[in-house]
Protein backbone atom coordinates (compact mmCIF):
# COMPACT_ATOMS: atom_id res chain seq x y z
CA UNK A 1 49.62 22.15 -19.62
CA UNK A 2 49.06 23.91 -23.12
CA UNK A 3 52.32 22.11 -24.68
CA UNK A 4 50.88 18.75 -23.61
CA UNK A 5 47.58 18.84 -24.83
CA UNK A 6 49.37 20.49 -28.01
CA UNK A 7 51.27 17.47 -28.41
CA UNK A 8 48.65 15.19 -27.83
CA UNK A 9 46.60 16.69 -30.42
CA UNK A 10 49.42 16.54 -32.88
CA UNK A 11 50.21 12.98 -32.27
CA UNK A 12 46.39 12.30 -32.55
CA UNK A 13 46.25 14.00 -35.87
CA UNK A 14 49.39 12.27 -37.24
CA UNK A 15 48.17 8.78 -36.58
CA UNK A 16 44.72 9.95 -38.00
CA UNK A 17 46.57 10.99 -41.38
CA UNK A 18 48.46 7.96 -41.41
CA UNK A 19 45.51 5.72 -41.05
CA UNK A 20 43.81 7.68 -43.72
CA UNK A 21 46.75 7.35 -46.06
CA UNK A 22 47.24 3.89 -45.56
CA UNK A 23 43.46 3.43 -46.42
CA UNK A 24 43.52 5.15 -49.27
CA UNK A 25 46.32 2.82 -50.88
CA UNK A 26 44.62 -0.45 -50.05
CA UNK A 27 41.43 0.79 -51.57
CA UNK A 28 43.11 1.44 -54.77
CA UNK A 29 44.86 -1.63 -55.63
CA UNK A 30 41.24 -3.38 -53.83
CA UNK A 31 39.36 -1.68 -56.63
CA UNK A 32 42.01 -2.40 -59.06
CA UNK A 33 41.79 -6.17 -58.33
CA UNK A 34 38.07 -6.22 -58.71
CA UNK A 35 37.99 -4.52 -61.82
CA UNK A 36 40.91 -7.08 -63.28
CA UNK A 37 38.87 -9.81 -61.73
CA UNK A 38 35.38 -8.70 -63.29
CA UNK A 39 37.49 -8.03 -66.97
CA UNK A 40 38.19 -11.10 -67.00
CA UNK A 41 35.11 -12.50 -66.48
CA UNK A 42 33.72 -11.05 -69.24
CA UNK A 43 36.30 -12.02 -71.12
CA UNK A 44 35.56 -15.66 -70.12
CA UNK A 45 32.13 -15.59 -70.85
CA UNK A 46 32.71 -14.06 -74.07
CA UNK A 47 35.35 -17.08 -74.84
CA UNK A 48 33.05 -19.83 -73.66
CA UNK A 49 30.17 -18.31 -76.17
CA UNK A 50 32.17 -18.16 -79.17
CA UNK A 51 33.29 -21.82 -78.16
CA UNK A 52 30.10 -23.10 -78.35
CA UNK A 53 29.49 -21.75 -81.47
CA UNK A 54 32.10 -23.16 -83.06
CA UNK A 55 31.43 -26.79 -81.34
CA UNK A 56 27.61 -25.73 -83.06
CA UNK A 57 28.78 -25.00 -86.42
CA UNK A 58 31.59 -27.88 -86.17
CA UNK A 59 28.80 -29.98 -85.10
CA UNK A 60 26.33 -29.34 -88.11
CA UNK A 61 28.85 -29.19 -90.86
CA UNK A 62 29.04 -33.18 -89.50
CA UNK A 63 25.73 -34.08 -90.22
CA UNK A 64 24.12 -35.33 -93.73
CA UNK A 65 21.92 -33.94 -95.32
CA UNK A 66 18.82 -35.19 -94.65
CA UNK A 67 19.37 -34.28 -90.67
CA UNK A 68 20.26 -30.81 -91.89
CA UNK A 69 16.95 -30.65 -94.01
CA UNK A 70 15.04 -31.86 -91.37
CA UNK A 71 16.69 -29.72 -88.75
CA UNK A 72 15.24 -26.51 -91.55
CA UNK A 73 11.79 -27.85 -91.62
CA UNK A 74 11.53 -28.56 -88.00
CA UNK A 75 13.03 -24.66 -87.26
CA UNK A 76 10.12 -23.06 -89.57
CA UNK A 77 7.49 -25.16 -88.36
CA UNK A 78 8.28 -24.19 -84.77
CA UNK A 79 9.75 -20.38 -85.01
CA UNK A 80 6.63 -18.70 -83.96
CA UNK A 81 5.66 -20.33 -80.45
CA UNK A 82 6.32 -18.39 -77.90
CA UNK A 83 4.93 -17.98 -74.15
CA UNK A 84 1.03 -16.11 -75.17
CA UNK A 85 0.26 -18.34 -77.97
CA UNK A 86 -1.53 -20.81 -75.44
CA UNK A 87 -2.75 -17.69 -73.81
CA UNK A 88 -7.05 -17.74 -73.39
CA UNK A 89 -8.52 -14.49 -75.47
CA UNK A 90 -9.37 -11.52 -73.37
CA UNK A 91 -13.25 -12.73 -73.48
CA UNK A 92 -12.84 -16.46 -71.96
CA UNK A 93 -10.62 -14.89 -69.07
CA UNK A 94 -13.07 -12.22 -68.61
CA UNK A 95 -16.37 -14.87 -68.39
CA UNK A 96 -14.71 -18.86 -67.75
CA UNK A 97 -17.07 -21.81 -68.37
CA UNK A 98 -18.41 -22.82 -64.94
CA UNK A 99 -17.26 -25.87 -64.33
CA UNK A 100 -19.45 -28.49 -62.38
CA UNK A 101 -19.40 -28.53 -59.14
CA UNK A 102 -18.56 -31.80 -57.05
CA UNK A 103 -21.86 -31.53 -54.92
């Protein structure tokens, strides 16, 4: 009764090791693949950026030179709006006009 349950148990704990090892590869090459994957990625991303910098420049160095100057003026005018500029001071949140009501 001893040898079966012997042999049981060490049939039990070879398929357990062999499931374990056989895990243990596929996760490897799994995480290998996602890393290649997520490389190049980045890598793509970082191609498409400098692409569209180049169309950019390419695409200025075809204008005259008026457009260009205008283009300037147009970029210092503009360069300091941002998202508070249209923001109310602290006071006129703190007290808001009353507004009339519909009554």
């Amino acid at each position: 009764m001893v040898r079966v349950i012997r042999r049981v148990l060490l049939v039990f704990a070879l398929l357990i090791a062999a499931h374990h090892v056989l895990i243990a590869q596929t996760d490897g090459s799994a995480g290998s693949k996602q890393k290649k994957a997520e490389k190049a990625k980045v890598e793509q991303a970082k191609r498409q950026a400098k692409a569209e910098e180049l169309g950019r420049k390419r695409h200025t160095k075809l204008q005259s030179k008026d457009v260009k100057k205008r283009w300037k003026r147009n970029n210092r005018r503009y360069r300091h709006i941002d998202s508070y500029d249209n923001r109310s001071t602290f006071w006129r949140r703190l007290f808001p006009k009353k507004r009339p009501s519909s009554n």
